[in-house]
N, C-alpha and C. Protein backbone atom coordinates (compact mmCIF):
# COMPACT_ATOMS: atom_id res chain seq x y z
N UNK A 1 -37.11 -78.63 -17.29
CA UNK A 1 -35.80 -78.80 -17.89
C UNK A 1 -34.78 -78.03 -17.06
N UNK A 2 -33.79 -78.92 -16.69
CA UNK A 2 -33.12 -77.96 -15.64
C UNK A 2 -31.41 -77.43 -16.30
N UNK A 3 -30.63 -76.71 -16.17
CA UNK A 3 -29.84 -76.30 -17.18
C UNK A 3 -28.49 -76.36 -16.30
N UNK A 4 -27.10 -76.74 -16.31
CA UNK A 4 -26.24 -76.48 -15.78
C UNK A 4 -25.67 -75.40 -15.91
N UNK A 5 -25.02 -74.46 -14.63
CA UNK A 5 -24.71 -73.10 -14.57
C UNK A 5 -23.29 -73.07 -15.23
N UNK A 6 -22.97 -72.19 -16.14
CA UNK A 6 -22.14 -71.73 -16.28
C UNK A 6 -21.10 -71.19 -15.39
N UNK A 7 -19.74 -71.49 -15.16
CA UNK A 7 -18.93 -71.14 -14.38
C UNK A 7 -17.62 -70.31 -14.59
N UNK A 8 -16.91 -69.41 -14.17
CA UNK A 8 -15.43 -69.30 -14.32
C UNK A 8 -15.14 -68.12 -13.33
N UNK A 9 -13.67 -69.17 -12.94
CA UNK A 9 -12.61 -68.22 -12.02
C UNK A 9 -12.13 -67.05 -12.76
N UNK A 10 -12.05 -65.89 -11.56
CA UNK A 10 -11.33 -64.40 -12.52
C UNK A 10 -10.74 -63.92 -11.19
N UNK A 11 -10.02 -63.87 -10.77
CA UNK A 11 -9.47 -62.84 -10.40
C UNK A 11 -9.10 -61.24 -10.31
N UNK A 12 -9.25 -60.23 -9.50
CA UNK A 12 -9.41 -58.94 -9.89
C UNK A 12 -7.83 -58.61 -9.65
N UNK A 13 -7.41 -57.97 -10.58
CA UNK A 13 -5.95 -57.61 -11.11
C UNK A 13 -5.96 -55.93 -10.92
N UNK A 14 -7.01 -54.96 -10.89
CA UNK A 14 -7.03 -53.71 -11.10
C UNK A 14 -6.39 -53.23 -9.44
N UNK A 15 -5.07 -52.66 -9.42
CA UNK A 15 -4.81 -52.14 -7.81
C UNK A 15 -5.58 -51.92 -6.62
N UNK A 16 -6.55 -51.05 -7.21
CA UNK A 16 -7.75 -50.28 -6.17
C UNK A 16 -8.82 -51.55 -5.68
N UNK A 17 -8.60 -52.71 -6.41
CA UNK A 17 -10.00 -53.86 -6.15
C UNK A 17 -11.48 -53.30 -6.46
N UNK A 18 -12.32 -54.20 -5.92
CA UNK A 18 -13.55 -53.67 -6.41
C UNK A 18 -14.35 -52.62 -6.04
N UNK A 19 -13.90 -51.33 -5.91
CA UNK A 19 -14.03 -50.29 -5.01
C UNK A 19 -15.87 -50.07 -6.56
N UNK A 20 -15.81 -48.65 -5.66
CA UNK A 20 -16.94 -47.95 -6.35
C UNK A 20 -17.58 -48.21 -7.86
N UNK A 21 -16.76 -47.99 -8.85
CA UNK A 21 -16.78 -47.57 -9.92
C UNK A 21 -16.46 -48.74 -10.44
N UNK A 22 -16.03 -49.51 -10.38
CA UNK A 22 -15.80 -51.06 -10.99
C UNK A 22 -17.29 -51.93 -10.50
N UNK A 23 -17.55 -51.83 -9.53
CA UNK A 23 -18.98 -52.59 -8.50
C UNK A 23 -19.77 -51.90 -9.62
N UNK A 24 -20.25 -50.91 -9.72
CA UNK A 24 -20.99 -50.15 -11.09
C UNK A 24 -21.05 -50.61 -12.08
N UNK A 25 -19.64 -50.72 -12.83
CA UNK A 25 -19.87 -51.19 -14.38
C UNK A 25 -20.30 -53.11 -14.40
N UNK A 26 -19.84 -53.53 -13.35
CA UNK A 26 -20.04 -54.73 -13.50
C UNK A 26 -21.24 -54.85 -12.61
N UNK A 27 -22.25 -54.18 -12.21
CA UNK A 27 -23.66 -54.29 -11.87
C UNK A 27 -23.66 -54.28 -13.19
N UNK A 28 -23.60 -52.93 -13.80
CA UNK A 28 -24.35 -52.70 -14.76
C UNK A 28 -24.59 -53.79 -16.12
N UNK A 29 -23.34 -54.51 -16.17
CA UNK A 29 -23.05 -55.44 -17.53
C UNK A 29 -24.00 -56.40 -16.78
N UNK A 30 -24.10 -56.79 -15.73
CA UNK A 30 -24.78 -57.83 -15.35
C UNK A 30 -26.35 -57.88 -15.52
N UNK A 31 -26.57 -56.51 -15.40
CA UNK A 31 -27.94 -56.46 -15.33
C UNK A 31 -28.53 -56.32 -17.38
N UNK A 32 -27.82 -56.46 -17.83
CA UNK A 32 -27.79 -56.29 -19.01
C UNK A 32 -28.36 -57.76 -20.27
N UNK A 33 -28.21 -59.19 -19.22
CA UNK A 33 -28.33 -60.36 -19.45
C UNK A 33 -29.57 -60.85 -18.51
N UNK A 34 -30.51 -61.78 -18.99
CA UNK A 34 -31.59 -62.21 -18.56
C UNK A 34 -31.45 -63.31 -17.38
N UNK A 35 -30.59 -63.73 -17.41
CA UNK A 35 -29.81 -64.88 -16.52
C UNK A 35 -29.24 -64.21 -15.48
N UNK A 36 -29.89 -65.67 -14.00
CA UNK A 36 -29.54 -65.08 -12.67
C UNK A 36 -27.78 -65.56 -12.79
N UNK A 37 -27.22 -64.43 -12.44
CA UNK A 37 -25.62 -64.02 -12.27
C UNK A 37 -25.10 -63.97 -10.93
N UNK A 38 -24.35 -64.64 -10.34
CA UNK A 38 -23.99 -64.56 -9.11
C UNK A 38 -22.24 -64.48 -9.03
N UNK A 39 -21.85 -64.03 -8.01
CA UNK A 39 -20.14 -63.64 -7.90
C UNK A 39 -19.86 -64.49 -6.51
N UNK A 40 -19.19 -65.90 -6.67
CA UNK A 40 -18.94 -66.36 -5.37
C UNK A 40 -17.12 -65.96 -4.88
N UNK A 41 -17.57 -65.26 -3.78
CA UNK A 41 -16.16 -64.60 -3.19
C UNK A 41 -16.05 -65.28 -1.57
N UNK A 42 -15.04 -66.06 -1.54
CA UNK A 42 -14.67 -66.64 -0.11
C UNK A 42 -15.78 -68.01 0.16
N UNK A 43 -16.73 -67.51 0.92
CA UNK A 43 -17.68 -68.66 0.98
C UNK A 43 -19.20 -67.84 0.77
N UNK A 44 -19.04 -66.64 0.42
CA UNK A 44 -20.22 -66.05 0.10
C UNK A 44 -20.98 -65.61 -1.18
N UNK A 45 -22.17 -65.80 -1.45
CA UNK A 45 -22.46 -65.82 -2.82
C UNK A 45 -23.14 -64.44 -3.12
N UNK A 46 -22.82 -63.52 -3.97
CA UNK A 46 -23.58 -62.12 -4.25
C UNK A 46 -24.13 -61.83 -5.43
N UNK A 47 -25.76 -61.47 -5.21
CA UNK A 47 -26.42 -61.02 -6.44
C UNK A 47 -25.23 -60.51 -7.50
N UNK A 48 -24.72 -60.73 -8.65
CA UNK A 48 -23.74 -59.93 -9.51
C UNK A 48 -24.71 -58.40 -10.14
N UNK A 49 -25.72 -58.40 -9.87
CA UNK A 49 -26.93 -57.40 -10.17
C UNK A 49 -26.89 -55.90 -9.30
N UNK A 50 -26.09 -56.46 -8.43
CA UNK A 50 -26.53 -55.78 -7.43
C UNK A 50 -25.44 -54.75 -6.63
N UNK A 51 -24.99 -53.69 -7.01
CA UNK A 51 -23.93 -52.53 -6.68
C UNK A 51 -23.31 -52.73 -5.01
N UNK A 52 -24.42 -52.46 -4.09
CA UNK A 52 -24.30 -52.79 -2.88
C UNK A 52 -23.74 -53.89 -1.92
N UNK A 53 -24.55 -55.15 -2.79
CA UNK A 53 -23.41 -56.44 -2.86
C UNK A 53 -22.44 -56.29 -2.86
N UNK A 54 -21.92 -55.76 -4.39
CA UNK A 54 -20.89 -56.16 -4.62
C UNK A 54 -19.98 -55.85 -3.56
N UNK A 55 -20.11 -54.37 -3.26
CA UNK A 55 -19.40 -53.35 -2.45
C UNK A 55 -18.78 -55.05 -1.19
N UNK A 56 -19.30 -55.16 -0.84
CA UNK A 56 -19.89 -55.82 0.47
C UNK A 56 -18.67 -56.91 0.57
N UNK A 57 -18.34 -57.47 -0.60
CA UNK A 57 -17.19 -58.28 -0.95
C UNK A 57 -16.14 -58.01 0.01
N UNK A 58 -15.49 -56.70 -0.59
CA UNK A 58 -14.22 -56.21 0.11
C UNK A 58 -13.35 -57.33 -0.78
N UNK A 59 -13.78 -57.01 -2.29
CA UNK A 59 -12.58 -57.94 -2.82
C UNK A 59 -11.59 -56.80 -3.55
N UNK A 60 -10.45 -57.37 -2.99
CA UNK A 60 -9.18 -56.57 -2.97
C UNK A 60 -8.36 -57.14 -4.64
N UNK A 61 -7.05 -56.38 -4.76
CA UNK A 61 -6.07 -56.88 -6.19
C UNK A 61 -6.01 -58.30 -5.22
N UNK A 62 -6.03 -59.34 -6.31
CA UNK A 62 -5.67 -60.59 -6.16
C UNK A 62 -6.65 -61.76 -5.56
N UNK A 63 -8.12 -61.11 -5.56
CA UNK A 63 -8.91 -62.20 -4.71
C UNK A 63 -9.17 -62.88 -6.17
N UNK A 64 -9.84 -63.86 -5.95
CA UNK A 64 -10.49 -64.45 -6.95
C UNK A 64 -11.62 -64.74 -6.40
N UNK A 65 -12.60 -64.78 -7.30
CA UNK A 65 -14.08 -64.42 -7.96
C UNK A 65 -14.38 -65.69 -8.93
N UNK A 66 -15.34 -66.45 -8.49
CA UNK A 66 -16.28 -67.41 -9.54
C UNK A 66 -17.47 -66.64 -9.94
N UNK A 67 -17.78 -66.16 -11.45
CA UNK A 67 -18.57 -65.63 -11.70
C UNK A 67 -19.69 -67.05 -12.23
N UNK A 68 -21.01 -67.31 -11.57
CA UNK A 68 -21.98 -68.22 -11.71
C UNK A 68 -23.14 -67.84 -12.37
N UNK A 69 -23.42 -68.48 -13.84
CA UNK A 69 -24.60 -67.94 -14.52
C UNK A 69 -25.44 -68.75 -14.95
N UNK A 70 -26.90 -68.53 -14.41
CA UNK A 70 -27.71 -69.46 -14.99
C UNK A 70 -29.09 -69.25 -15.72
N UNK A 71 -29.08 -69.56 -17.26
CA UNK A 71 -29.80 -69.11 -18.06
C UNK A 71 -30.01 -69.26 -19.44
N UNK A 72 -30.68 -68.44 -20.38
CA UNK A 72 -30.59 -68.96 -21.53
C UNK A 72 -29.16 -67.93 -22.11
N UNK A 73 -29.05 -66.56 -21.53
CA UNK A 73 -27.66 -66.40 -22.07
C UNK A 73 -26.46 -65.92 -20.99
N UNK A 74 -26.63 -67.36 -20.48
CA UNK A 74 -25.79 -67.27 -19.38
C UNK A 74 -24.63 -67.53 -19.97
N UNK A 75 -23.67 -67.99 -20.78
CA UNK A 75 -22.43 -68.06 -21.39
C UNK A 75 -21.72 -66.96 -21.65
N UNK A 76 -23.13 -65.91 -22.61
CA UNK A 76 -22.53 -64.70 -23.05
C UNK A 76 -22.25 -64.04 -21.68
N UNK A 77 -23.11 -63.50 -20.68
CA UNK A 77 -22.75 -63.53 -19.27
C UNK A 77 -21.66 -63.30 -18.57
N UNK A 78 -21.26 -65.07 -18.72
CA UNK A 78 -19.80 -64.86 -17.86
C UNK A 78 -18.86 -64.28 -18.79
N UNK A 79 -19.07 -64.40 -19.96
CA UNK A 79 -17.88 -63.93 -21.26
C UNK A 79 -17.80 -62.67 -20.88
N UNK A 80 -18.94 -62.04 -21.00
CA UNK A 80 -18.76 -60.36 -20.39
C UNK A 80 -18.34 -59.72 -19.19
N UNK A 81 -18.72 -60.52 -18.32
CA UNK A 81 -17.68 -60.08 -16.78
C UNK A 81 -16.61 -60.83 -16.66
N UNK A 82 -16.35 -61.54 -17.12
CA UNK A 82 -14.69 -62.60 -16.74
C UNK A 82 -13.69 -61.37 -17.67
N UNK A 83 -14.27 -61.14 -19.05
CA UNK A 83 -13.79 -60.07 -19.61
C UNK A 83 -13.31 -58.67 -19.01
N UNK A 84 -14.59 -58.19 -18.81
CA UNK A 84 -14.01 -56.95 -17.72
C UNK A 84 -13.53 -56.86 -16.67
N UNK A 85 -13.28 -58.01 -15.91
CA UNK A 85 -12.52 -58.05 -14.66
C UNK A 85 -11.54 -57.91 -14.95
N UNK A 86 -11.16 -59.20 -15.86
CA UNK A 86 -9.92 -59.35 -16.66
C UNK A 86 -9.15 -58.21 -17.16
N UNK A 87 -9.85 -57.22 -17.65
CA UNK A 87 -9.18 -55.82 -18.02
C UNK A 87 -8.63 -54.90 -17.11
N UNK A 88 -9.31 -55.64 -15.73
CA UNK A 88 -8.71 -54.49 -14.79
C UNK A 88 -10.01 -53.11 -15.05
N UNK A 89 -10.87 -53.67 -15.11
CA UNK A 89 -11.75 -52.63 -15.75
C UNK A 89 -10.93 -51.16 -15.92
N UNK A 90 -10.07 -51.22 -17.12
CA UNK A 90 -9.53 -50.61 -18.03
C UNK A 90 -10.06 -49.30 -18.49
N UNK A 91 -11.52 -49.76 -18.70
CA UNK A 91 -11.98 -48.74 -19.57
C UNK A 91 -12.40 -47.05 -18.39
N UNK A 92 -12.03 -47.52 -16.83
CA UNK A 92 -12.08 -46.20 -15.77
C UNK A 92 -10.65 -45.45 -15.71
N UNK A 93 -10.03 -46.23 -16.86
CA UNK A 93 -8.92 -44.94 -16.25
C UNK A 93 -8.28 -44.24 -17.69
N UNK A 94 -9.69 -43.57 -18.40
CA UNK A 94 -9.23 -42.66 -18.93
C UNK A 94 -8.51 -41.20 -18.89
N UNK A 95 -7.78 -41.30 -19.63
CA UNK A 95 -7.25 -40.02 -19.63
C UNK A 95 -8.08 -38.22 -19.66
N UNK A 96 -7.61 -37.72 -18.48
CA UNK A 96 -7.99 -36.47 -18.54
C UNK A 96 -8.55 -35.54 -19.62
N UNK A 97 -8.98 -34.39 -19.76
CA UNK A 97 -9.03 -33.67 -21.22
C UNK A 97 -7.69 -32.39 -20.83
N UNK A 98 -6.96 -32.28 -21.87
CA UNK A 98 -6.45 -31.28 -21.14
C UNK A 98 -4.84 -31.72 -21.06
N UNK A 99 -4.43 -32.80 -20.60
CA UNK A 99 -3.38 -33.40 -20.02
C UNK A 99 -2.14 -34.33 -20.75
C-alpha cells in the first residue's frame, strides 16, 4: 500500500535563519513523529531528523522550505514544523531573568 506524502511550503521569517538553535528544536520536533520527514531547500533534500543537515542548508530570513512527510502521522508532522517555522521559532527568544 503505498501512501502519498504530505507536503507544505514555509518559509523561515526568524532574522538569524536557521542558525543553531532553531536546526535543534526542529530536529528535535521531527524526531518526535514516526514518519520519514524531509526539508526540500533549493534543489536539495535533508533528513528533517537530522541537526547537521539541517545546519548544511544555509537557509537564511526569507528562503522557503517544503517540509515532506511520509507516514502514518505524517500530517500531524508537517502541522508541527510548518508551525514552528512559522513562529519564527518564537519560543528561543525568551526573556532574560532579571531584566
Amino acid at each position: 500500500m503505498s501512501t502519498t506524502p504530505v507536503t507544505r511550503a514555509v518559509v523561515i521569517v526568524n532574522p538569524h535563519g536557521l542558525h543553531a538553535r532553531p536546526a535543534e528544536r526542529l530536529a528535535r520536533t521531527a524526531m518526535q513523529y514516526k514518519s520519514r520527514i524531509e526539508v526540500l531547500c533549493r534543489n536539495e533534500r535533508i533528513d528533517a531528523k537530522s541537526i547537521l543537515l539541517l545546519l548544511t542548508m544555509g537557509a537564511t530570513k526569507g528562503t522557503e522550505l517544503i517540509i515532506e512527510a511520509d507516514g502514518e502521522d505524517a500530517e500531524q508532522a508537517v502541522d508541527a514544523l510548518a508551525k514552528l517555522i512559522d513562529s519564527g521559532f518564537v519560543e528561543e527568544h525568551k526573556p532574560a531573568q532579571g531584566k
